[in-house]
Protein backbone atom coordinates (compact mmCIF):
# COMPACT_ATOMS: atom_id res chain seq x y z
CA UNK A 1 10.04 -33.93 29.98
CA UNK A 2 6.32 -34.19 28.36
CA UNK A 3 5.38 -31.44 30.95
CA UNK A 4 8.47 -29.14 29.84
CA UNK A 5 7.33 -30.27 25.80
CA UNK A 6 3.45 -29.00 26.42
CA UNK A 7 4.34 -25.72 28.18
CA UNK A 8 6.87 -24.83 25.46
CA UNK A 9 3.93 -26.15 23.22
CA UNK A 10 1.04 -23.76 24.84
CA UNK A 11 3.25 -20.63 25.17
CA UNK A 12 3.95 -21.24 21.30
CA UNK A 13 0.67 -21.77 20.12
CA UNK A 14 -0.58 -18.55 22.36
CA UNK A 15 2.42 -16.36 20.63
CA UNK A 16 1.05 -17.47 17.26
CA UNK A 17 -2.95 -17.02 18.34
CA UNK A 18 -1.62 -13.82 19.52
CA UNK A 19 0.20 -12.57 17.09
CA UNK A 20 -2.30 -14.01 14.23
CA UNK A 21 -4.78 -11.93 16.26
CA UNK A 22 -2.67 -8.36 15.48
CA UNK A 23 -3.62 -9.31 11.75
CA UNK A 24 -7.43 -9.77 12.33
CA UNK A 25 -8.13 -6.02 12.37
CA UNK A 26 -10.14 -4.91 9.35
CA UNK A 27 -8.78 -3.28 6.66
CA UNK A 28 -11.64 -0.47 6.75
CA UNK A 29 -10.19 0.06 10.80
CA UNK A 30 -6.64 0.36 9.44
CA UNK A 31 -7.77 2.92 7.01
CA UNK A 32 -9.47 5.13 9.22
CA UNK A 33 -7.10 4.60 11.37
CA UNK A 34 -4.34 5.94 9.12
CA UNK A 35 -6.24 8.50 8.17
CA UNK A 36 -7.48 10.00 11.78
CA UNK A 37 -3.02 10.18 11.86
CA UNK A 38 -2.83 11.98 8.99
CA UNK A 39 -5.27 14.52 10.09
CA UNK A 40 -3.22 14.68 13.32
CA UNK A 41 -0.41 15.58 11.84
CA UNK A 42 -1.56 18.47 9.44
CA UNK A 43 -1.56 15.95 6.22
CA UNK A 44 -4.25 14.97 3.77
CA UNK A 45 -6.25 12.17 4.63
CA UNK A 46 -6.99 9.54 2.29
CA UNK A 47 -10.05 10.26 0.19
CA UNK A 48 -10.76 6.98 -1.77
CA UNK A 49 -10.53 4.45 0.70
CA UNK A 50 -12.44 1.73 -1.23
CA UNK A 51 -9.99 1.98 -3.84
CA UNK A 52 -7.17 1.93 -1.21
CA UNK A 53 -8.64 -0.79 0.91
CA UNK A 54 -8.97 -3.27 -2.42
CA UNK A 55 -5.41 -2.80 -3.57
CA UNK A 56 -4.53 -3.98 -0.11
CA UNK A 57 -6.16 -6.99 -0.25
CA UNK A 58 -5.77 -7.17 -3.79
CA UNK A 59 -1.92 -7.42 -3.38
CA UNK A 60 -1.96 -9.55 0.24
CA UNK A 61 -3.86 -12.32 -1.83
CA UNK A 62 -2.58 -12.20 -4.80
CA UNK A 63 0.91 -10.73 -4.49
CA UNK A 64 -0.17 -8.56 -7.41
CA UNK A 65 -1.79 -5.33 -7.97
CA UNK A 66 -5.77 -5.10 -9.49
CA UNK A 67 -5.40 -4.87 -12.98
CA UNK A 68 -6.60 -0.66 -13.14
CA UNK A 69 -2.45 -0.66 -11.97
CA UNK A 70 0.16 0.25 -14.52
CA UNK A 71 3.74 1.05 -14.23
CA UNK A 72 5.15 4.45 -15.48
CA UNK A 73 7.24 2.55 -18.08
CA UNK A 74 3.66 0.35 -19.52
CA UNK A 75 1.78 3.96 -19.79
CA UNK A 76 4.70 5.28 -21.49
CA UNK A 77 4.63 2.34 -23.96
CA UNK A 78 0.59 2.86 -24.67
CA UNK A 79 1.31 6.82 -25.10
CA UNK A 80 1.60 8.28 -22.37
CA UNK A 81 3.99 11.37 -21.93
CA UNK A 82 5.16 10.96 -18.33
CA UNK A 83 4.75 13.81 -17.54
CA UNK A 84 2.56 13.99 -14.28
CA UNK A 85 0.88 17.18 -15.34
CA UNK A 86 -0.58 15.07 -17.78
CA UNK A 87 -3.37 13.11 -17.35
CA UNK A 88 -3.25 9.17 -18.39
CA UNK A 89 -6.53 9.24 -19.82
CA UNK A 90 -6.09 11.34 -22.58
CA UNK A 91 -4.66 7.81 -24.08
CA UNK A 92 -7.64 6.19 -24.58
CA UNK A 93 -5.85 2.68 -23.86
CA UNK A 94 -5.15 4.10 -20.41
CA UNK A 95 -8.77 5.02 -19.85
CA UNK A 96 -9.69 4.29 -16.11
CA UNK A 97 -5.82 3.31 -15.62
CA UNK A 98 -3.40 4.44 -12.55
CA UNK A 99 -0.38 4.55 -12.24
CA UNK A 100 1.15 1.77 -9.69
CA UNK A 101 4.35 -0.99 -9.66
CA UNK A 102 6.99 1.48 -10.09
CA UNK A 103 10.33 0.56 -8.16
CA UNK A 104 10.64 3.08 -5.10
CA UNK A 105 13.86 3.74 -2.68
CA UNK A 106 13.84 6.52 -0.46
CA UNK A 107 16.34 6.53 2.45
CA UNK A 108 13.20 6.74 5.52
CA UNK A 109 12.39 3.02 4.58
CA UNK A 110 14.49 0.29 4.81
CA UNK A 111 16.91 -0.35 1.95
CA UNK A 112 17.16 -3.64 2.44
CA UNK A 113 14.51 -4.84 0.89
CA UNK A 114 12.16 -3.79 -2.42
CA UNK A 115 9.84 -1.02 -2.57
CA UNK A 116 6.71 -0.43 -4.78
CA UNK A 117 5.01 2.80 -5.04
CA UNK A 118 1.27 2.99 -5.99
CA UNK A 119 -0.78 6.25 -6.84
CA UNK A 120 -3.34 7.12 -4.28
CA UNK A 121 -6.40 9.35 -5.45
CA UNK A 122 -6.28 10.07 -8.91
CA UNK A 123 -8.80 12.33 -10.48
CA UNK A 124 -9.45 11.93 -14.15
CA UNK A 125 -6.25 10.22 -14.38
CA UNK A 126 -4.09 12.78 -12.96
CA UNK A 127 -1.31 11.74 -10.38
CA UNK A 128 -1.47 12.78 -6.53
CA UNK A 129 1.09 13.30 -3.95
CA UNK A 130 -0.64 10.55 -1.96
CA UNK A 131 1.20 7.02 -2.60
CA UNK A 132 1.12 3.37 -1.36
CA UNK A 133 4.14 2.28 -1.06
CA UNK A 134 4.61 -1.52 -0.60
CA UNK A 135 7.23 -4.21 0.15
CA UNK A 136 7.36 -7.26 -1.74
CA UNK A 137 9.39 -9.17 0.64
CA UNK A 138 8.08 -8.28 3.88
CA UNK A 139 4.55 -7.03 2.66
CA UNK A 140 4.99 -3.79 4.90
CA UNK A 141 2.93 -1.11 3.91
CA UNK A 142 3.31 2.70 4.02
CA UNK A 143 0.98 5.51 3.19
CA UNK A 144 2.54 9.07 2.26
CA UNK A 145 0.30 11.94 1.34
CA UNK A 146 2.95 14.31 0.74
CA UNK A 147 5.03 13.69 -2.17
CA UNK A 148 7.38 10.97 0.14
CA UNK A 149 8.56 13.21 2.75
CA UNK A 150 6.84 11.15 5.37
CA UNK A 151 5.03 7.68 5.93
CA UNK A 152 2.52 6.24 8.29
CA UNK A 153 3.09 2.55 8.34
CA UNK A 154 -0.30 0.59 7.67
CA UNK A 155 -0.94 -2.70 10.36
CA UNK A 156 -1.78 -5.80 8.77
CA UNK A 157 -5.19 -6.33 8.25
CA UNK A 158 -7.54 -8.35 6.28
């Protein structure tokens, strides 16, 4: 019985070392990762990967977004028009701001649970097609650089 116990024991503990291990991959490897896909597939690569890369572990840590991050709904409360031809930084309280925390649904990802969409690559505060789009339940992670018509799902990394 002690024998049947440890070998239940070892095969769990090597799952978890395993699987533990599939999260040990750098953040900066996902990235490029990601972004050698993209190119594969015709779309826009990532361009500010620092910026990406921090979020990430911004949010895994923290379960929050850095503090540059405001939803549509904030901006639109400090002055902002909403439109996205308009850039956020013309309000000066939204200097350096993006846009980020926004509910998202969209029927490619799983409805089940919550979605948050985060601007990728704004210039000057203007908006991009490219989003982050996270789950707060099951801290998936997406990356769409054309306006949510497709995804590449991001690994868990640290």
């Amino acid at each position: 019985m002690i024998k049947k116990a440890l070998l239940v024991l070892c095969a769990t503990s090597t799952f978890m070392i395993s699987s533990s291990a599939l999260a040990e991959i750098s953040c900066e490897a996902e990235v490029e990762k990601v972004n050698q896909l993209l190119g594969q597939q015709g779309l826009t690569p990532i361009r500010d990967t620092s910026t990406l890369i921090r979020t990430i572990r911004t949010f895994d840590k923290t379960d929050r977004l850095p503090i540059d991050y405001v939803t549509s709904q904030e901006a639109k409360k400090m002055g902002w028009s909403g439109d996205p031809k308009d850039s956020l930084w013309f309000v000066w309280a939204l200097n350096k701001k993006i846009i980020g925390g926004d509910a998202y649904s969209n029927a490619n990802l799983p409805s089940r649970y919550s979605w948050i969409s985060v601007d990728l690559d704004s210039v000057r505060g203007m908006r991009s097609d490219k989003k982050l789009i996270l789950s707060e339940t099951t801290r998936k992670k997406f990356i769409t650089t054309n306006n949510y018509r497709s995804f590449v799902e991001l690994a868990p990394c640290r």
